[in-house]
N, C-alpha and C. Protein backbone atom coordinates (compact mmCIF):
# COMPACT_ATOMS: atom_id res chain seq x y z
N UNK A 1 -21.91 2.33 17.39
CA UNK A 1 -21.16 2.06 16.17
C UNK A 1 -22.00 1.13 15.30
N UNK A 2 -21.83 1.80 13.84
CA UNK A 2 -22.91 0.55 13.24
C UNK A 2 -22.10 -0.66 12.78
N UNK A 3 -22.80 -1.69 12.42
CA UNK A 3 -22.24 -2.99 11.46
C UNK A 3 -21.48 -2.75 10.44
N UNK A 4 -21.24 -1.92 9.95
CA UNK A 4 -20.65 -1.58 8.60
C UNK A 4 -19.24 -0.52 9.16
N UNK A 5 -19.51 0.28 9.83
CA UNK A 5 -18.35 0.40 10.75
C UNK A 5 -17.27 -0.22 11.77
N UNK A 6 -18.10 -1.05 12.21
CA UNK A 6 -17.06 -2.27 13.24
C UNK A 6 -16.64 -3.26 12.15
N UNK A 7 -17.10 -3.60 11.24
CA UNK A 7 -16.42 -4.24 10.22
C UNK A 7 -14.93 -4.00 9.49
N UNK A 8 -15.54 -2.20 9.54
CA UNK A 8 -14.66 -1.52 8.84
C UNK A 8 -13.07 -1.60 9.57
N UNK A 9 -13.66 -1.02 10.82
CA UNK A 9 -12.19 -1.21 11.99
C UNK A 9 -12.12 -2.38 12.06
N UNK A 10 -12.31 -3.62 12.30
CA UNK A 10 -11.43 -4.63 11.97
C UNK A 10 -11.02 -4.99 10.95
N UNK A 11 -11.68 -4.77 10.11
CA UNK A 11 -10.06 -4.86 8.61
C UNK A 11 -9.59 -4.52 8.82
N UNK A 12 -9.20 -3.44 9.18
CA UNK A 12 -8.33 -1.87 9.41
C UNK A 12 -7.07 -2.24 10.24
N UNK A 13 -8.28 -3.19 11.99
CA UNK A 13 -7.06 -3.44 12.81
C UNK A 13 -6.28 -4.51 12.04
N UNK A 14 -7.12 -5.42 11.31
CA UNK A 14 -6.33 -7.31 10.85
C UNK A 14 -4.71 -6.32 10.19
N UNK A 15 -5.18 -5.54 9.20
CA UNK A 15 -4.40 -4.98 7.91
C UNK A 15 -2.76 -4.26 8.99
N UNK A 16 -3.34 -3.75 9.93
CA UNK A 16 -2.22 -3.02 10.60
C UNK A 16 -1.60 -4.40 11.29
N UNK A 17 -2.55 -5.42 11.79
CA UNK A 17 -1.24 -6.59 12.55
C UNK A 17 -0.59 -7.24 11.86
N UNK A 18 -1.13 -7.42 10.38
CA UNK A 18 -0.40 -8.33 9.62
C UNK A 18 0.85 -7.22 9.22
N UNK A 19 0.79 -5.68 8.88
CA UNK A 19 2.14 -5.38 8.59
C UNK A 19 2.92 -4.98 10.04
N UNK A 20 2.68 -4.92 11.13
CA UNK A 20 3.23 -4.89 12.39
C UNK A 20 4.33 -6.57 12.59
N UNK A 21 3.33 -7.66 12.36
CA UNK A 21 3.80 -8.61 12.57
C UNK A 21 5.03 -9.02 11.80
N UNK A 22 4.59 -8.51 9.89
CA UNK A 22 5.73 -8.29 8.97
C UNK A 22 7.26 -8.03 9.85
N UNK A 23 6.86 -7.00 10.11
CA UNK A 23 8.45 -5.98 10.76
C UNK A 23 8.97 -6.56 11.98
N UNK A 24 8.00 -7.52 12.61
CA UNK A 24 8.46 -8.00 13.98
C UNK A 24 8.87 -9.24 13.35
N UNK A 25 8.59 -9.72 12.81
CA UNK A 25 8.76 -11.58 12.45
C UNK A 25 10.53 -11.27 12.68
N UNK A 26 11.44 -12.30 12.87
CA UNK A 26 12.12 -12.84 13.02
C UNK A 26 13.07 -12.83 11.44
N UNK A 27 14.41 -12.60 11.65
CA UNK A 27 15.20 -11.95 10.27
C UNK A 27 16.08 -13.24 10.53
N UNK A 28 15.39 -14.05 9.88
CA UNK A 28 16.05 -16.19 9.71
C UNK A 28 16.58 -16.28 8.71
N UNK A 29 17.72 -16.08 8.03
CA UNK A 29 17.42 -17.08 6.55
C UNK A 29 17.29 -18.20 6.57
N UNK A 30 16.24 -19.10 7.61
CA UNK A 30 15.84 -20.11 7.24
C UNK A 30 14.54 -20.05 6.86
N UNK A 31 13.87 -18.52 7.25
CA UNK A 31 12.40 -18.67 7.08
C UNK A 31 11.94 -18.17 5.94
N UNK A 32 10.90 -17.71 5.56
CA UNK A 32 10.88 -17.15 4.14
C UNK A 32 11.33 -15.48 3.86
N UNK A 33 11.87 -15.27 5.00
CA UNK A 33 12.31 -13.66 5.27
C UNK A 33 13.37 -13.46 5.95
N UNK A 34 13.64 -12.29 5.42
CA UNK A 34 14.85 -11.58 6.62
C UNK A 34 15.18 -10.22 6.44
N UNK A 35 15.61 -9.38 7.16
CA UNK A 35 15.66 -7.98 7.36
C UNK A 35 17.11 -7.44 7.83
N UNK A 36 17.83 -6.57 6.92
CA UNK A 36 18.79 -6.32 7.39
C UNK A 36 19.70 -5.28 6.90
N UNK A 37 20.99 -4.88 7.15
CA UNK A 37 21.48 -3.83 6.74
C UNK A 37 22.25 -3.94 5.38
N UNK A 38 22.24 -3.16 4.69
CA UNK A 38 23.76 -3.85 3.40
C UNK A 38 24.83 -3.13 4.30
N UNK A 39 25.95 -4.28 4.40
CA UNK A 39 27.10 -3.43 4.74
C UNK A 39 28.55 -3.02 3.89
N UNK A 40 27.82 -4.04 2.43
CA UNK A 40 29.36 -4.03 1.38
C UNK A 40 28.21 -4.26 0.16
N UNK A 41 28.25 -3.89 -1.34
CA UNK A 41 28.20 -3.91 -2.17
C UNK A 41 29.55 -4.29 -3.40
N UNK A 42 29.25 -5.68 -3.07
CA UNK A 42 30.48 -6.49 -3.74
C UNK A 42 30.62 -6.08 -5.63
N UNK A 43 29.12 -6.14 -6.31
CA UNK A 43 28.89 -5.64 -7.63
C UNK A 43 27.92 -5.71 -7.92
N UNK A 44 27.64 -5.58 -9.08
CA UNK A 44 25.88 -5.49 -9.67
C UNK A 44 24.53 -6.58 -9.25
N UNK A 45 25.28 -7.67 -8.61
CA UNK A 45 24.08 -8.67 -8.07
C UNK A 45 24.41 -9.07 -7.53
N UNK A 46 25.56 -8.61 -5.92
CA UNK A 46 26.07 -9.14 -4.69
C UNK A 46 26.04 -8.47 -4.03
N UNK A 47 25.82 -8.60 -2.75
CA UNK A 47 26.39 -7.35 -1.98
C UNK A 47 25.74 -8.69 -0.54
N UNK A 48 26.34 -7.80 0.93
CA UNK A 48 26.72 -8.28 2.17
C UNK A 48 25.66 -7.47 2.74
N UNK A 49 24.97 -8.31 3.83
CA UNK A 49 24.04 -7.72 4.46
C UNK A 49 24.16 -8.63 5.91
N UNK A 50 23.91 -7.40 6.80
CA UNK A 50 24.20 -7.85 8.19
C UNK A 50 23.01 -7.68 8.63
N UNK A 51 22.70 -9.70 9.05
CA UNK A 51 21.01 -10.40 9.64
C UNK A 51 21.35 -10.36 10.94
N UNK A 52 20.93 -9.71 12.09
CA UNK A 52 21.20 -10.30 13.35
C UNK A 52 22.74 -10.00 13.40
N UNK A 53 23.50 -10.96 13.79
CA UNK A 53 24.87 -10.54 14.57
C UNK A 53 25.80 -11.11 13.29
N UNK A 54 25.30 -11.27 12.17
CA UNK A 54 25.67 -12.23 10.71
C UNK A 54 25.93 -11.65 9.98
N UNK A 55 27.54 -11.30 9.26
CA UNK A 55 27.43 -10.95 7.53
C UNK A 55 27.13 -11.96 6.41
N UNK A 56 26.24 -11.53 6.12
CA UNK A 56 25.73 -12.58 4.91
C UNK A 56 25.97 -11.92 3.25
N UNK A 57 26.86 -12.97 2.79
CA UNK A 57 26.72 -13.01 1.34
C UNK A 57 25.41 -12.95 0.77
N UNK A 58 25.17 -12.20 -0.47
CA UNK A 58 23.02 -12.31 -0.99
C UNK A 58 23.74 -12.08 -2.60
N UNK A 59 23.12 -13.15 -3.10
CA UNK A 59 22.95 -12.62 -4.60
C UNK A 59 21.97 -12.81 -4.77
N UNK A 60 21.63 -11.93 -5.65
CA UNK A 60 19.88 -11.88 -5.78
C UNK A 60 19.53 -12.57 -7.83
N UNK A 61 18.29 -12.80 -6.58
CA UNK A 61 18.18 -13.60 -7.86
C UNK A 61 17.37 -13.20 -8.86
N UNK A 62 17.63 -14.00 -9.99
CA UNK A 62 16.60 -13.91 -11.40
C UNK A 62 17.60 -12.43 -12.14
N UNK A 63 18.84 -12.43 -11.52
CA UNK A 63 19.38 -11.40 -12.78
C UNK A 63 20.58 -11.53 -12.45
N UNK A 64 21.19 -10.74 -13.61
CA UNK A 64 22.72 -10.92 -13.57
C UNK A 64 23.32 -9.91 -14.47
N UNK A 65 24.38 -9.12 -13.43
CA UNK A 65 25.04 -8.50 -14.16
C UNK A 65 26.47 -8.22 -14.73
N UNK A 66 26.79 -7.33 -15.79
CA UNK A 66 28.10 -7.82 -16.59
C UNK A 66 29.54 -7.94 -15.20
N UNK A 67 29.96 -8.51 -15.18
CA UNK A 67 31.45 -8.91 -14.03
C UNK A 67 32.13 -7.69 -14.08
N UNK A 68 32.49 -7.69 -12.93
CA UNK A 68 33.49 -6.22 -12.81
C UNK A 68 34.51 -7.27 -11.62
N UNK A 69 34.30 -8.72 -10.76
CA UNK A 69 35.38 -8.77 -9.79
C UNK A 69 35.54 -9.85 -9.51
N UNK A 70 34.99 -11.10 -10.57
CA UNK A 70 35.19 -12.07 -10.97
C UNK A 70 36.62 -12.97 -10.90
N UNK A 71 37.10 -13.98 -10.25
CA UNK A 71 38.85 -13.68 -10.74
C UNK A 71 39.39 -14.72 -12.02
N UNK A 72 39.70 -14.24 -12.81
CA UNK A 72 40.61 -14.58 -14.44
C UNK A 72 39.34 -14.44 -15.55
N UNK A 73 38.17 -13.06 -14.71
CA UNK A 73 37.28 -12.91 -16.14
C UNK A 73 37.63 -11.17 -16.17
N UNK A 74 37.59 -10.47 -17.35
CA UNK A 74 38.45 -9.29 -17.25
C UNK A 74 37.02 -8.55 -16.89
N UNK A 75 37.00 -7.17 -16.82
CA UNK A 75 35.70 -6.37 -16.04
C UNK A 75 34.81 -6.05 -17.82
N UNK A 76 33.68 -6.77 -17.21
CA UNK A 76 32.76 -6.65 -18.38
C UNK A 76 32.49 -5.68 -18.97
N UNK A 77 31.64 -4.98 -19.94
CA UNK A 77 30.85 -3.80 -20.34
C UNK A 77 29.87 -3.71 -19.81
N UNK A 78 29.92 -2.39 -18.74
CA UNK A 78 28.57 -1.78 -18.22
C UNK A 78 28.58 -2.34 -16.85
N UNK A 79 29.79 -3.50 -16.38
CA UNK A 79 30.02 -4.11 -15.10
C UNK A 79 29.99 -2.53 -14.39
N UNK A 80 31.16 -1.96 -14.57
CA UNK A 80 31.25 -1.16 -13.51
C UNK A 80 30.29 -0.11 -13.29
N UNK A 81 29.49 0.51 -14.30
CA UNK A 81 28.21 0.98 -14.00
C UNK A 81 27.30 0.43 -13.12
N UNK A 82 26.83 -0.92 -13.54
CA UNK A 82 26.02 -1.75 -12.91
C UNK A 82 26.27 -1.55 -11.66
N UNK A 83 27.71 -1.93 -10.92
CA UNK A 83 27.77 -1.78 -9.52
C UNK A 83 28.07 -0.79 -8.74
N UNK A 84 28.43 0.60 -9.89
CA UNK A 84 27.93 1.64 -9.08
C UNK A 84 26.12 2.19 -8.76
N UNK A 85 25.60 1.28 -9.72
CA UNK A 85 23.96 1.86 -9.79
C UNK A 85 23.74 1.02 -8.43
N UNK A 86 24.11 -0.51 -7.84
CA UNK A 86 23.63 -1.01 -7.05
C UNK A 86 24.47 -0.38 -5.74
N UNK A 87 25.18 0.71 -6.07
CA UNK A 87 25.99 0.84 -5.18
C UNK A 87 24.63 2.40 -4.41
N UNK A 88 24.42 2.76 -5.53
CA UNK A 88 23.35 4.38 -5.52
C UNK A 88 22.18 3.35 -4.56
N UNK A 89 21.69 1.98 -5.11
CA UNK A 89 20.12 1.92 -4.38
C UNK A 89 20.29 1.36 -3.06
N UNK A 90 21.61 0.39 -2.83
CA UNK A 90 21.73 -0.13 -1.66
C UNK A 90 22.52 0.09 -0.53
N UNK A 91 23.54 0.58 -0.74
CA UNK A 91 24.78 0.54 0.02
C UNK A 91 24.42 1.31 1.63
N UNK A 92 24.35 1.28 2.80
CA UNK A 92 24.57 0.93 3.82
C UNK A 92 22.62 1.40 4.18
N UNK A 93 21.78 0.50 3.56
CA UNK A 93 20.16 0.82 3.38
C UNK A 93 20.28 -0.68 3.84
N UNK A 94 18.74 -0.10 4.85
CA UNK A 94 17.86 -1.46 5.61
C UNK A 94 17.21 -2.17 4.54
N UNK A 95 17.00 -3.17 4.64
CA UNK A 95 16.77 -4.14 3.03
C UNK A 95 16.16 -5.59 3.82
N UNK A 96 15.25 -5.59 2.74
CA UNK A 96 14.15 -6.99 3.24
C UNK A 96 14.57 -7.94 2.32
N UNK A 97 14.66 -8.85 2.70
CA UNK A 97 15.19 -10.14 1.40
C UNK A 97 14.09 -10.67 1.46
N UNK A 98 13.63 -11.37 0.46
CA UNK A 98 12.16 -12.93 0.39
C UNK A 98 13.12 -13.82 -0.36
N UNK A 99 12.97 -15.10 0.49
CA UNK A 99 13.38 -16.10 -0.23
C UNK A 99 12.63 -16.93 -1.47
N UNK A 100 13.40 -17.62 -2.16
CA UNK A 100 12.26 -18.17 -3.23
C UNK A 100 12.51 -20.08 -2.48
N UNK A 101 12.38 -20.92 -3.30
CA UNK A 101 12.73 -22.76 -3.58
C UNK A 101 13.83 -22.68 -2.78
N UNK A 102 15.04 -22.14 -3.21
CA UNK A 102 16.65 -22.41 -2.75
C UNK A 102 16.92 -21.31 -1.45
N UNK A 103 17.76 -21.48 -0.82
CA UNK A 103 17.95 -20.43 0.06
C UNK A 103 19.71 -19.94 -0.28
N UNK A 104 20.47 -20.72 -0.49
CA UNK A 104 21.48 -20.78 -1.18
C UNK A 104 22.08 -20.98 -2.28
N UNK A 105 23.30 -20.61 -2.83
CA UNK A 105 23.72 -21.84 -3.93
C UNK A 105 24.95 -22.37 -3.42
N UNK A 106 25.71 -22.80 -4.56
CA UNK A 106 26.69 -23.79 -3.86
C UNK A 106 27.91 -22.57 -3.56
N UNK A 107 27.84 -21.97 -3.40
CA UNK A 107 28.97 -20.82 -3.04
C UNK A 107 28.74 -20.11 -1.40
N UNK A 108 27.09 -20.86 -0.82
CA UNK A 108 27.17 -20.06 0.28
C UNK A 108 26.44 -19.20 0.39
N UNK A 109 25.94 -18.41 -0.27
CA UNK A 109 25.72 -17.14 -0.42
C UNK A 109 24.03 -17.54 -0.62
N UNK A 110 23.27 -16.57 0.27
CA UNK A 110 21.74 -16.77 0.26
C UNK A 110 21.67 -16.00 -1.02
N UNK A 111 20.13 -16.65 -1.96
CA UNK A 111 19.68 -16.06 -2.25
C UNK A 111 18.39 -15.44 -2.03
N UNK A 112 18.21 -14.10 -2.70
CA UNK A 112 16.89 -13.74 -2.26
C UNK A 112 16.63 -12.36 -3.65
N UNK A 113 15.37 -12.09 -3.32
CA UNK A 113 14.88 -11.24 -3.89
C UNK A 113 14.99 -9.58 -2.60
N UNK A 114 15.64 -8.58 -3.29
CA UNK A 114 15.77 -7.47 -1.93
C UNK A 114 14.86 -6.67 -2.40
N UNK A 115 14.36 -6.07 -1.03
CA UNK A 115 13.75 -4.65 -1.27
C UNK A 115 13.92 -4.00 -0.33
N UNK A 116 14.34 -2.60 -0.63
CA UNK A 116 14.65 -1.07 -0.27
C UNK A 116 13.74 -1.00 1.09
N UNK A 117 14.29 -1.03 2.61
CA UNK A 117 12.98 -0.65 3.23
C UNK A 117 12.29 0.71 2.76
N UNK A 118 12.91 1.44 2.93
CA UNK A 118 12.61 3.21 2.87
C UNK A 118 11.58 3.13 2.31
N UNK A 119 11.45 2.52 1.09
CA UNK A 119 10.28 2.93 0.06
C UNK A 119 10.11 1.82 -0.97
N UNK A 120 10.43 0.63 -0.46
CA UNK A 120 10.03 -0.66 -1.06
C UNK A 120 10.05 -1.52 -2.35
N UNK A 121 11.26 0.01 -2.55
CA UNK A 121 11.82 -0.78 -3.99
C UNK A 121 12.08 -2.17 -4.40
N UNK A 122 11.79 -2.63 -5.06
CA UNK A 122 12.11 -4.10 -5.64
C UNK A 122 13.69 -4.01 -6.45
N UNK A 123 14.84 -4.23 -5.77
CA UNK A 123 15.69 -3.83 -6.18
C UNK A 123 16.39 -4.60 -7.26
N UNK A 124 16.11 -6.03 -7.40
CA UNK A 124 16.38 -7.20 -8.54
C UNK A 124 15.35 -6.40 -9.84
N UNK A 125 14.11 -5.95 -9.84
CA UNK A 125 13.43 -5.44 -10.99
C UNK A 125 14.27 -4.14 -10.98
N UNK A 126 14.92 -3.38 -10.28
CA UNK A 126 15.03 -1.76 -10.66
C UNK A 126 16.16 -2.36 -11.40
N UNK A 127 17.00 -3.12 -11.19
CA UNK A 127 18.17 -3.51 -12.32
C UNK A 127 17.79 -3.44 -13.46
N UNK A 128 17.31 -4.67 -13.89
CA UNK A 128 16.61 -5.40 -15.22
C UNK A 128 16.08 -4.13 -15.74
N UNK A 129 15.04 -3.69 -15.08
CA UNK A 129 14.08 -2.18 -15.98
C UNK A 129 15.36 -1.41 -16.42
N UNK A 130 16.50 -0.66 -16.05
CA UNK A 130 17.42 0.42 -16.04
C UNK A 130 18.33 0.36 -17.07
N UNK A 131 18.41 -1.48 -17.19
CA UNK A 131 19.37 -2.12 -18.32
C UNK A 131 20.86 -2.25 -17.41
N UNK A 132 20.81 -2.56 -16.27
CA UNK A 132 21.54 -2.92 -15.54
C UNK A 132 22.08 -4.02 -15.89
N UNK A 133 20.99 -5.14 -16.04
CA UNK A 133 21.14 -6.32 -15.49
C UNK A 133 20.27 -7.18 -16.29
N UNK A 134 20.82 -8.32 -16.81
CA UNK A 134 20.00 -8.90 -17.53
C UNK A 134 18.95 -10.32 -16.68
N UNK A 135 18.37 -10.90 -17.58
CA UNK A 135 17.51 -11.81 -16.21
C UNK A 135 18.44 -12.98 -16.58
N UNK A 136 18.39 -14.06 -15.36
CA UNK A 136 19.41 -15.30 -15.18
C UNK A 136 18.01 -16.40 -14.35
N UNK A 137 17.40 -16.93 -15.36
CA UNK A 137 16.54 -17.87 -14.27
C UNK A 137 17.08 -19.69 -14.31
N UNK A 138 17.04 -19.73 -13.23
CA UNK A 138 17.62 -20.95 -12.35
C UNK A 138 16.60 -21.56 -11.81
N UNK A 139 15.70 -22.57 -12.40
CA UNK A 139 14.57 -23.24 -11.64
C UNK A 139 15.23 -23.95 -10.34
N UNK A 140 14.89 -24.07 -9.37
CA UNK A 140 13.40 -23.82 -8.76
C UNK A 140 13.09 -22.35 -8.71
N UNK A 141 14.31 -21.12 -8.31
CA UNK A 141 13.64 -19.95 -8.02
C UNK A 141 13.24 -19.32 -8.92
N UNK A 142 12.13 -19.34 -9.64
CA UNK A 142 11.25 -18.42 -10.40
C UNK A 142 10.15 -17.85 -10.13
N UNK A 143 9.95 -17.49 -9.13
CA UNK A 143 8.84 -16.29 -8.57
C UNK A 143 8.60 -15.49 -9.36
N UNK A 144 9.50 -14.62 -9.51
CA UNK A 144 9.61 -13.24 -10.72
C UNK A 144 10.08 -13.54 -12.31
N UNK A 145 10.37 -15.04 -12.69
CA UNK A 145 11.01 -15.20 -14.14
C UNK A 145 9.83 -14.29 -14.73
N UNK A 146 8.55 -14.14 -15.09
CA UNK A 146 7.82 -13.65 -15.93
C UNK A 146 8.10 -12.29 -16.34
N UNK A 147 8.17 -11.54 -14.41
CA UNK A 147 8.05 -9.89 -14.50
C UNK A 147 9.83 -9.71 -14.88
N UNK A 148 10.73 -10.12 -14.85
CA UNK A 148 11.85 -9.32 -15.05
C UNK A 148 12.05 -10.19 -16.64
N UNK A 149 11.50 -11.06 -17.33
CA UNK A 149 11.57 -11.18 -18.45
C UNK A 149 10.52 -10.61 -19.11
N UNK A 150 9.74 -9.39 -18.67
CA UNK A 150 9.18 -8.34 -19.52
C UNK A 150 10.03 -7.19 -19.08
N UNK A 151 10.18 -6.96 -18.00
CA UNK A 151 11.30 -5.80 -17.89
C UNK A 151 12.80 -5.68 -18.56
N UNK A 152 12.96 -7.13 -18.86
CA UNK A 152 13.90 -7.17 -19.88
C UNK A 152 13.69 -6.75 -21.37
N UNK A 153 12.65 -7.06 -21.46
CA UNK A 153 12.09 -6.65 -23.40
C UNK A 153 12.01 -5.71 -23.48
N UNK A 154 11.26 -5.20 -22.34
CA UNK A 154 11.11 -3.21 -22.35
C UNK A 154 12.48 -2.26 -22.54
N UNK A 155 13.67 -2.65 -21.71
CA UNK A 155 14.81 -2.44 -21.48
C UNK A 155 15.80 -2.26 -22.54
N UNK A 156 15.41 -3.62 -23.25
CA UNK A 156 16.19 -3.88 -24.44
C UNK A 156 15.52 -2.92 -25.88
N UNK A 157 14.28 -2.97 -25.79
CA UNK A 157 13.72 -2.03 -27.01
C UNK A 157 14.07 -0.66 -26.64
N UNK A 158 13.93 -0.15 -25.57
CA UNK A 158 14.08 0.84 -25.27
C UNK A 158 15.79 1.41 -25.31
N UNK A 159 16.52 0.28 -25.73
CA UNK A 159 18.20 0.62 -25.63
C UNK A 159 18.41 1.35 -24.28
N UNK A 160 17.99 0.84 -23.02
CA UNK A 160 18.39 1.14 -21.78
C UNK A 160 20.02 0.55 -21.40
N UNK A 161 20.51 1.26 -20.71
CA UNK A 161 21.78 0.72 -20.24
C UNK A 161 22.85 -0.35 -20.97
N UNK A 162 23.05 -1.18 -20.44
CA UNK A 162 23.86 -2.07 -21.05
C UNK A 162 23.43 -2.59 -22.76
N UNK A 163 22.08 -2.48 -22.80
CA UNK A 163 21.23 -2.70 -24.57
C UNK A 163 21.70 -1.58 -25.63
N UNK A 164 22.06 -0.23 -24.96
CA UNK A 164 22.57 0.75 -25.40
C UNK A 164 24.61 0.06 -26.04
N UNK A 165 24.67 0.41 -24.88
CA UNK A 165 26.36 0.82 -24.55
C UNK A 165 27.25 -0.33 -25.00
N UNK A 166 26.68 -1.50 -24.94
CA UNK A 166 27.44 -2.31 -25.56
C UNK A 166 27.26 -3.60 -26.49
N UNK A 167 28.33 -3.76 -27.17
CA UNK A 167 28.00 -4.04 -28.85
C UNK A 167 26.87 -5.42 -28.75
N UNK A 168 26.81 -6.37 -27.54
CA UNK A 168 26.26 -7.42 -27.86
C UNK A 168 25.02 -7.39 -27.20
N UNK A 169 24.54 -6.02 -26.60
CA UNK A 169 23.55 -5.61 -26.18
C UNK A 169 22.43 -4.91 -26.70
């Protein structure tokens, strides 16, 4: 085998342990990860995901969408769309959360950024792009403030979803 080949296979092997190790690591929300099922889709930026033997509340962060189940706020414009669209990408799908700064807020409820195992959707950006969901940034967690406040401009010029359908959009 030459030098330029044994090189080659160990990138190759490093690249396969680091995403092996990915999928094995440990589904904590104390760590910067976790892996798990949705088992309820509460509305457009909630939904329940079962970590281990745990239902966990998740709102995800850096967006927000119009209220559909709020109690003494009436159901927004484009709410109930919104949480049928999150209802189409997530609802009983294996889902990776990354945490950002906070792991919670004061309600309990982790936050995180989800993605689709199947095919690795970024499911906080598929909102924002669709006109789902508008962006909501809350320092410390701003990982993504940049990318979903261009997916917001795009969204909005483009009269996607909620930029369309309703009057203050």
């Amino acid at each position: 085998m030459s030098w330029k080949s044994a090189v080659a296979c160990l990138v190759l092997l490093a690249a396969l342990v680091v995403l092996a190790l990915d999928r094995l690591a440990p589904s904590d929300p104390g760590s910067g990860n976790a892996s798990g099922v949705v088992t309820r889709v509460v509305d457009g930026d909630t939904v329940h995901v079962r970590i281990g033997g745990d239902d966990e509340a998740v709102r995800y962060i850096g967006v927000d969408t119009p209220e559909t189940v709020k109690p003494g706020t009436p159901v927004q414009c484009f709410g109930k769309a919104a949480s049928a669209y999150n209802h189409r990408l997530v609802e009983g799908q294996p889902v990776r959360l990354r945490f950002d700064a906070e792991r919670r807020d004061r309600y309990g409820r982790l936050l995180a950024y989800v993605y689709r195992d199947r095919d690795g959707l970024f499911v906080n950006a598929a909102l924002v792009r669709g006109g789902y969901a508008t962006t909501l940034t809350i320092a410390p967690n701003t990982a993504h403030a940049r990318q979903f406040s261009a997916l917001e401009r795009r969204a909005r010029r483009g009269r996607r979803g909620l930029w369309r359908a309703c009057p203050a959009g």
